[in-house]
PDB file of N, CA and C in Angstrom:
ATOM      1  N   UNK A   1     123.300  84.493 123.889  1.00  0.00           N
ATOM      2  CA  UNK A   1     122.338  85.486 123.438  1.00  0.00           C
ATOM      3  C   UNK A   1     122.981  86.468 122.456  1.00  0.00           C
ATOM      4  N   UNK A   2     124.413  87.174 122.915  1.00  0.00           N
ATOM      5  CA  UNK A   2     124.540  88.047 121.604  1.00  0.00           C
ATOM      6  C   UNK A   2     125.119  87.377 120.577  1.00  0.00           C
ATOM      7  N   UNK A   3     125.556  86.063 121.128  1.00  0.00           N
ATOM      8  CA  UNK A   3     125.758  84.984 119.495  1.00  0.00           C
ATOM      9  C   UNK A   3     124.508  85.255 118.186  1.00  0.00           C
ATOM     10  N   UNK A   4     123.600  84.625 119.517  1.00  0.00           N
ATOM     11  CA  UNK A   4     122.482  84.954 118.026  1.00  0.00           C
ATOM     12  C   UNK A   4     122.247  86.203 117.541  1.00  0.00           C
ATOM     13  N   UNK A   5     122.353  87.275 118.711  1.00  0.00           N
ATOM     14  CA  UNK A   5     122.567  88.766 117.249  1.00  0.00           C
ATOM     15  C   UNK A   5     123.349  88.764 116.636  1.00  0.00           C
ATOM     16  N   UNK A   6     124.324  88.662 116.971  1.00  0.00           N
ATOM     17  CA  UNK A   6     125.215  88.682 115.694  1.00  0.00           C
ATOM     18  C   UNK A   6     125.351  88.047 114.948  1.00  0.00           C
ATOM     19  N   UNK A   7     124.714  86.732 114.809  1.00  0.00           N
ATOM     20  CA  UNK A   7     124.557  85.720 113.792  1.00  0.00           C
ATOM     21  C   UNK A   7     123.065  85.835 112.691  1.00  0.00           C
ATOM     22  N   UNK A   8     122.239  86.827 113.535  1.00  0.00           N
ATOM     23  CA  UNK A   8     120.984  87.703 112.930  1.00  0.00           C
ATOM     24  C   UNK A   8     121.929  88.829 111.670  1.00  0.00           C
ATOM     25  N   UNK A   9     122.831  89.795 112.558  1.00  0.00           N
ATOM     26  CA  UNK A   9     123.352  90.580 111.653  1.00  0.00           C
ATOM     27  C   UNK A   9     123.886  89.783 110.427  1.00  0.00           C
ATOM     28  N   UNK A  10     125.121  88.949 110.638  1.00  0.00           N
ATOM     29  CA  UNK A  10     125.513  88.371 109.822  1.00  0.00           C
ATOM     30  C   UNK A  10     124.735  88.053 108.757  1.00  0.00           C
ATOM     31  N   UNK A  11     123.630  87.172 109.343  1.00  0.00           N
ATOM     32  CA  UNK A  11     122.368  86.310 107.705  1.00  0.00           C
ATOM     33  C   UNK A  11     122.021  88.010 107.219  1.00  0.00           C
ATOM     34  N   UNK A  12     121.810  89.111 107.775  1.00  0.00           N
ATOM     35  CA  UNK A  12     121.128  89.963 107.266  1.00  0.00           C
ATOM     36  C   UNK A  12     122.112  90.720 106.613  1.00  0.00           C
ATOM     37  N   UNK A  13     123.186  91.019 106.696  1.00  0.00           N
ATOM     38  CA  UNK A  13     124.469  91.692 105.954  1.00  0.00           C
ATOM     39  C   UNK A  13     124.868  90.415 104.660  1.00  0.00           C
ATOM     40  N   UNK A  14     124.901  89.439 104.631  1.00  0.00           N
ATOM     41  CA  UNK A  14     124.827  88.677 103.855  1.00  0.00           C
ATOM     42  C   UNK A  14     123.673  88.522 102.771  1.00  0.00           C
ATOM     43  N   UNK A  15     122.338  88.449 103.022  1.00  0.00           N
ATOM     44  CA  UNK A  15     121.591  88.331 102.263  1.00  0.00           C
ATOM     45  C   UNK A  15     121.282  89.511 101.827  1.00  0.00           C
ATOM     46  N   UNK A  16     121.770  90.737 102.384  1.00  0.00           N
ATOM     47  CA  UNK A  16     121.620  92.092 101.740  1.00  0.00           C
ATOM     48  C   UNK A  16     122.531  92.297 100.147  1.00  0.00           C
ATOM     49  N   UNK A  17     123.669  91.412 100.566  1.00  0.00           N
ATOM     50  CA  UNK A  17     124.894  91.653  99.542  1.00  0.00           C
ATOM     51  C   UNK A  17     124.051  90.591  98.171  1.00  0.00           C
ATOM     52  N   UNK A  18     123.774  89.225  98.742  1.00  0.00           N
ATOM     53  CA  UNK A  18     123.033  88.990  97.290  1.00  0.00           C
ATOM     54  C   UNK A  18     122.192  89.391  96.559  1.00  0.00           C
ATOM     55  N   UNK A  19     120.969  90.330  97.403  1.00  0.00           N
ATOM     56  CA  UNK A  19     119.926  91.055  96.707  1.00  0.00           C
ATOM     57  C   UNK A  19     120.530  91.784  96.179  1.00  0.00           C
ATOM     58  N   UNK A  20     121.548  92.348  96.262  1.00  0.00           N
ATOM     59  CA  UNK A  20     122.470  93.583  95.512  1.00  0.00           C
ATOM     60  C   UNK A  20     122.631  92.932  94.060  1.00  0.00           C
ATOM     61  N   UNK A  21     123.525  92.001  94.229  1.00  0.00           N
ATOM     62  CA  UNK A  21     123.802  90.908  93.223  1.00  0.00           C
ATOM     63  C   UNK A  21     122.877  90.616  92.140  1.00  0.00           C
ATOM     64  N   UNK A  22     121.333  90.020  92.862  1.00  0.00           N
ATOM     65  CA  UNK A  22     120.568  89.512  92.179  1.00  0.00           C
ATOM     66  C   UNK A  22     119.596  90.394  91.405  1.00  0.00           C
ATOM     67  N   UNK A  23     119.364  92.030  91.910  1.00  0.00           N
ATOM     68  CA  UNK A  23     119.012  92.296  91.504  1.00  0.00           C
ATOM     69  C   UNK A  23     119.582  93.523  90.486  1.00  0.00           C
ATOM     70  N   UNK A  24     121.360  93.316  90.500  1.00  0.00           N
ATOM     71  CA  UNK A  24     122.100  93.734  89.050  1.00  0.00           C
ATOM     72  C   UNK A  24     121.757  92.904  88.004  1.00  0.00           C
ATOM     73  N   UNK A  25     121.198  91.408  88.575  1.00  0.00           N
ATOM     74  CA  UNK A  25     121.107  90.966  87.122  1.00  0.00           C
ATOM     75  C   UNK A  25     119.847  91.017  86.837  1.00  0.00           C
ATOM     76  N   UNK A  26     118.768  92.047  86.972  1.00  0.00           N
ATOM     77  CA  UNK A  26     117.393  91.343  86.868  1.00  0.00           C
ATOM     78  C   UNK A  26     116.662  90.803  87.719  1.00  0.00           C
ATOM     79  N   UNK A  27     116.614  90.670  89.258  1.00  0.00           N
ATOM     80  CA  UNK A  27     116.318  90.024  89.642  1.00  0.00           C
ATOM     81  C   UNK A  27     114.711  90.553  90.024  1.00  0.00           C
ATOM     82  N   UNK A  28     113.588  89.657  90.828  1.00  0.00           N
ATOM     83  CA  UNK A  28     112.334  90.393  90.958  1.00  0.00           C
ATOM     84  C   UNK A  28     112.411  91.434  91.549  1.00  0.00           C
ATOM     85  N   UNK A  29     111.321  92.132  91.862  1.00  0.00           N
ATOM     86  CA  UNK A  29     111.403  93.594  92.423  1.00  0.00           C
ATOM     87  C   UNK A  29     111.592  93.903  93.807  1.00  0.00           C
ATOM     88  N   UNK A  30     111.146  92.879  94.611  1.00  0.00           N
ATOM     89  CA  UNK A  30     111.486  93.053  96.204  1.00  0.00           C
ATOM     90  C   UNK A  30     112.774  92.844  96.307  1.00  0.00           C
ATOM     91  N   UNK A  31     113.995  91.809  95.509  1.00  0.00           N
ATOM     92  CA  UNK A  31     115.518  92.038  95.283  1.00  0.00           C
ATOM     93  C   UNK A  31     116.098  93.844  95.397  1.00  0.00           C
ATOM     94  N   UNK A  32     115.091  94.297  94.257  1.00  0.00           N
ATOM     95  CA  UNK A  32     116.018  95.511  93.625  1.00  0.00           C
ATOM     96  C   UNK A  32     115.587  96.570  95.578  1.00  0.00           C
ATOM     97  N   UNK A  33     114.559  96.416  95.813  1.00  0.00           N
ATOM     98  CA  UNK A  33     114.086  97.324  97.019  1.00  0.00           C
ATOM     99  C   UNK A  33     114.767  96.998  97.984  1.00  0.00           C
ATOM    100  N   UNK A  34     115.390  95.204  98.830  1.00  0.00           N
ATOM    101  CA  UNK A  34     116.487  94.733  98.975  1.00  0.00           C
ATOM    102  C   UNK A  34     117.753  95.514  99.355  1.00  0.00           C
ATOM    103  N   UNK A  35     117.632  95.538  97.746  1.00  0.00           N
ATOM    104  CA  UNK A  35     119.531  96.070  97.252  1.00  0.00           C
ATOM    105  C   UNK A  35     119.813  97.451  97.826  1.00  0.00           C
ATOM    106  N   UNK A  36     118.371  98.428  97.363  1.00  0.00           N
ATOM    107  CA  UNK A  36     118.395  99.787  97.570  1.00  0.00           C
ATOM    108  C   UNK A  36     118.683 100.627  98.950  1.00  0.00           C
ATOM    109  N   UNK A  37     117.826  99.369  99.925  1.00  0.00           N
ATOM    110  CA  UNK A  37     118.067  99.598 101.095  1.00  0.00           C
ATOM    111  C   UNK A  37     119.382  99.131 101.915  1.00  0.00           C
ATOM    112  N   UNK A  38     119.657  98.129 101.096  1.00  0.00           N
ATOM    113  CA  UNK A  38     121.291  98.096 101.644  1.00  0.00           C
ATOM    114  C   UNK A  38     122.259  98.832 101.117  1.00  0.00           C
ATOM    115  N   UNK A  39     122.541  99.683 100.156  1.00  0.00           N
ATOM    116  CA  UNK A  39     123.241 100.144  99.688  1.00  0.00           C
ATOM    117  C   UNK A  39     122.830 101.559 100.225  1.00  0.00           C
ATOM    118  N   UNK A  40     121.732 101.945 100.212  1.00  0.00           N
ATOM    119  CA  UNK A  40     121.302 103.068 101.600  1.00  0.00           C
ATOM    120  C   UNK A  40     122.134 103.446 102.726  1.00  0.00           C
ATOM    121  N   UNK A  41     121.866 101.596 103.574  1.00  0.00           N
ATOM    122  CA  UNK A  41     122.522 101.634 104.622  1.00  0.00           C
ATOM    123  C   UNK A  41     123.631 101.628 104.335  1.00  0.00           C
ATOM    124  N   UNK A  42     124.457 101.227 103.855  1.00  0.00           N
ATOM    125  CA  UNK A  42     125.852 101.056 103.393  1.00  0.00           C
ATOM    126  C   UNK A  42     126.465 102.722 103.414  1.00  0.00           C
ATOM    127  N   UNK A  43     126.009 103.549 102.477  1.00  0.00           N
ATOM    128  CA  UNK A  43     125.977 105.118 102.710  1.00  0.00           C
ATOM    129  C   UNK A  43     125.711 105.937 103.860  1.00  0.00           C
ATOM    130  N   UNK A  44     124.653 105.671 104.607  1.00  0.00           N
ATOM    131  CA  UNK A  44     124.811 105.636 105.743  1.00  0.00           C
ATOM    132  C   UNK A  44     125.972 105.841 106.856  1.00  0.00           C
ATOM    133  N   UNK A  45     126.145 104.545 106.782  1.00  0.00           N
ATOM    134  CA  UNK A  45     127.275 104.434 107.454  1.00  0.00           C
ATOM    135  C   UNK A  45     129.110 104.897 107.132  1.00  0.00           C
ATOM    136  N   UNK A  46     129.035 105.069 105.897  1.00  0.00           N
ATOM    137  CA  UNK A  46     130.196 105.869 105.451  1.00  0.00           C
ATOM    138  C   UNK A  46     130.204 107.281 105.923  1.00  0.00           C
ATOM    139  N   UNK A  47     129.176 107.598 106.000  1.00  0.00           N
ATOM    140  CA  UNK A  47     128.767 109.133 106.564  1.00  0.00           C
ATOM    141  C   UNK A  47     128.838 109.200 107.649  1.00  0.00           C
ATOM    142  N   UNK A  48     128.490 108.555 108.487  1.00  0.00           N
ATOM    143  CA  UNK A  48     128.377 108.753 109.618  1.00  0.00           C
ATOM    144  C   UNK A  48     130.037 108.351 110.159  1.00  0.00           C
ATOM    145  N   UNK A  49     130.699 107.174 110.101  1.00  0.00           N
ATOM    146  CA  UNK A  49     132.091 107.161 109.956  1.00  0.00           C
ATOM    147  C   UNK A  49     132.823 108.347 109.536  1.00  0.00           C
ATOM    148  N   UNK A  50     132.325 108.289 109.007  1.00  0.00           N
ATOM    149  CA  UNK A  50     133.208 110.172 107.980  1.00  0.00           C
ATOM    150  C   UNK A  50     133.473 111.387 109.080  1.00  0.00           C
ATOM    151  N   UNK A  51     132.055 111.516 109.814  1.00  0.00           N
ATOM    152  CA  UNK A  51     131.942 112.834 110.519  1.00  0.00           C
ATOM    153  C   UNK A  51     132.598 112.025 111.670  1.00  0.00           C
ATOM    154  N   UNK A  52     131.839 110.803 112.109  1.00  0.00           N
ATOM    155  CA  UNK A  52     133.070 110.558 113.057  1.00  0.00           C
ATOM    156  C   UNK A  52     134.634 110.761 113.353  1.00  0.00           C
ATOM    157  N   UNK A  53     135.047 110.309 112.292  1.00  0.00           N
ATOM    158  CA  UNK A  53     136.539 111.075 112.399  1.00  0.00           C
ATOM    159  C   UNK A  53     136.728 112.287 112.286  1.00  0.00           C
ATOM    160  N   UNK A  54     135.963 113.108 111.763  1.00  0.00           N
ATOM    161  CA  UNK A  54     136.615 114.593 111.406  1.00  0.00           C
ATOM    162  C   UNK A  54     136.563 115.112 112.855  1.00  0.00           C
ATOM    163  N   UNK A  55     135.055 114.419 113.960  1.00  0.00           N
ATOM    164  CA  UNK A  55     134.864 115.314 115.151  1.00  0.00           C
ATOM    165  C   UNK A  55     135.574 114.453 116.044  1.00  0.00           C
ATOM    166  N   UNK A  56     136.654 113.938 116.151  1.00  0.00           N
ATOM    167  CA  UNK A  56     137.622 113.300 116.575  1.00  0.00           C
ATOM    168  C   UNK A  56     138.689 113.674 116.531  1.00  0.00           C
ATOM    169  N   UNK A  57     139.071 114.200 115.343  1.00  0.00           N
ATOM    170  CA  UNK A  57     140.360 114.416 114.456  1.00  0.00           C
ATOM    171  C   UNK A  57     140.214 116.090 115.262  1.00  0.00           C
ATOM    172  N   UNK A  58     139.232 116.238 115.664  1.00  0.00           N
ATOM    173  CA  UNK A  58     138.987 118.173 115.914  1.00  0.00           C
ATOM    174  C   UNK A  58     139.722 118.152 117.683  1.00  0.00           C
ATOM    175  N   UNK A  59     138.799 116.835 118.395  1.00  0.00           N
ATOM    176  CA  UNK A  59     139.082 117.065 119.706  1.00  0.00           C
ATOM    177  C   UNK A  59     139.952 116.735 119.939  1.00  0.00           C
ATOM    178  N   UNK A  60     141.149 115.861 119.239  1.00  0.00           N
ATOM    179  CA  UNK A  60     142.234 115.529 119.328  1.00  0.00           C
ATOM    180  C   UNK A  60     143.263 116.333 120.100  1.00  0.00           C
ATOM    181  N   UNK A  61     143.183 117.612 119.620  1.00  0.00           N
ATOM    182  CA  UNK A  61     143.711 118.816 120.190  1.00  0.00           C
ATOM    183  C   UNK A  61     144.658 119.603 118.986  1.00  0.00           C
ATOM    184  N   UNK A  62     145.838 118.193 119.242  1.00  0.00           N
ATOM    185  CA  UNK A  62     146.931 118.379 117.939  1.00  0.00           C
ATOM    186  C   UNK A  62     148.275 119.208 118.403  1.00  0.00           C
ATOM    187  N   UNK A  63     148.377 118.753 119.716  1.00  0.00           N
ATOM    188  CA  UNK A  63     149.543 119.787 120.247  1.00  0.00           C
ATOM    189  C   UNK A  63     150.899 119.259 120.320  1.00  0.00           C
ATOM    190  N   UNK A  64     151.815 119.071 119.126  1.00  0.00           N
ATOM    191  CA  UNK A  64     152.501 118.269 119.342  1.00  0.00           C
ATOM    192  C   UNK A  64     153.458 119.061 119.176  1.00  0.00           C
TER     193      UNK A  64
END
């Protein structure tokens, strides 16, 4: 069972990266909406990673 999610994520992290692709070159318009939303998510998640460490890096303590 979580084979197939993660084999869901996979086709969907994959076919996100070609709409990216396809619709740098032109591609139809549900590509470019596609792309937008993966590159969304993509930001997303840098952000959220980001604050993750800083409120990590805080509780750490640092008492060395």
């Amino acid at each position: 069972m979580i084979g197939l999610v993660l084999l869901g994520i996979l086709a969907a992290v994959v076919g996100g990266c070609v709409c990216v692709v396809w619709a740098e070159h032109g591609g139809p318009r549900w590509t470019r909406v596609v792309a937008q939303l993966t590159i969304g998510s993509g930001k997303m998640l840098r952000r959220y990673q980001k604050e993750r460490r800083r409120s990590v890096g805080r509780s750490s303590g640092g008492d060395s």
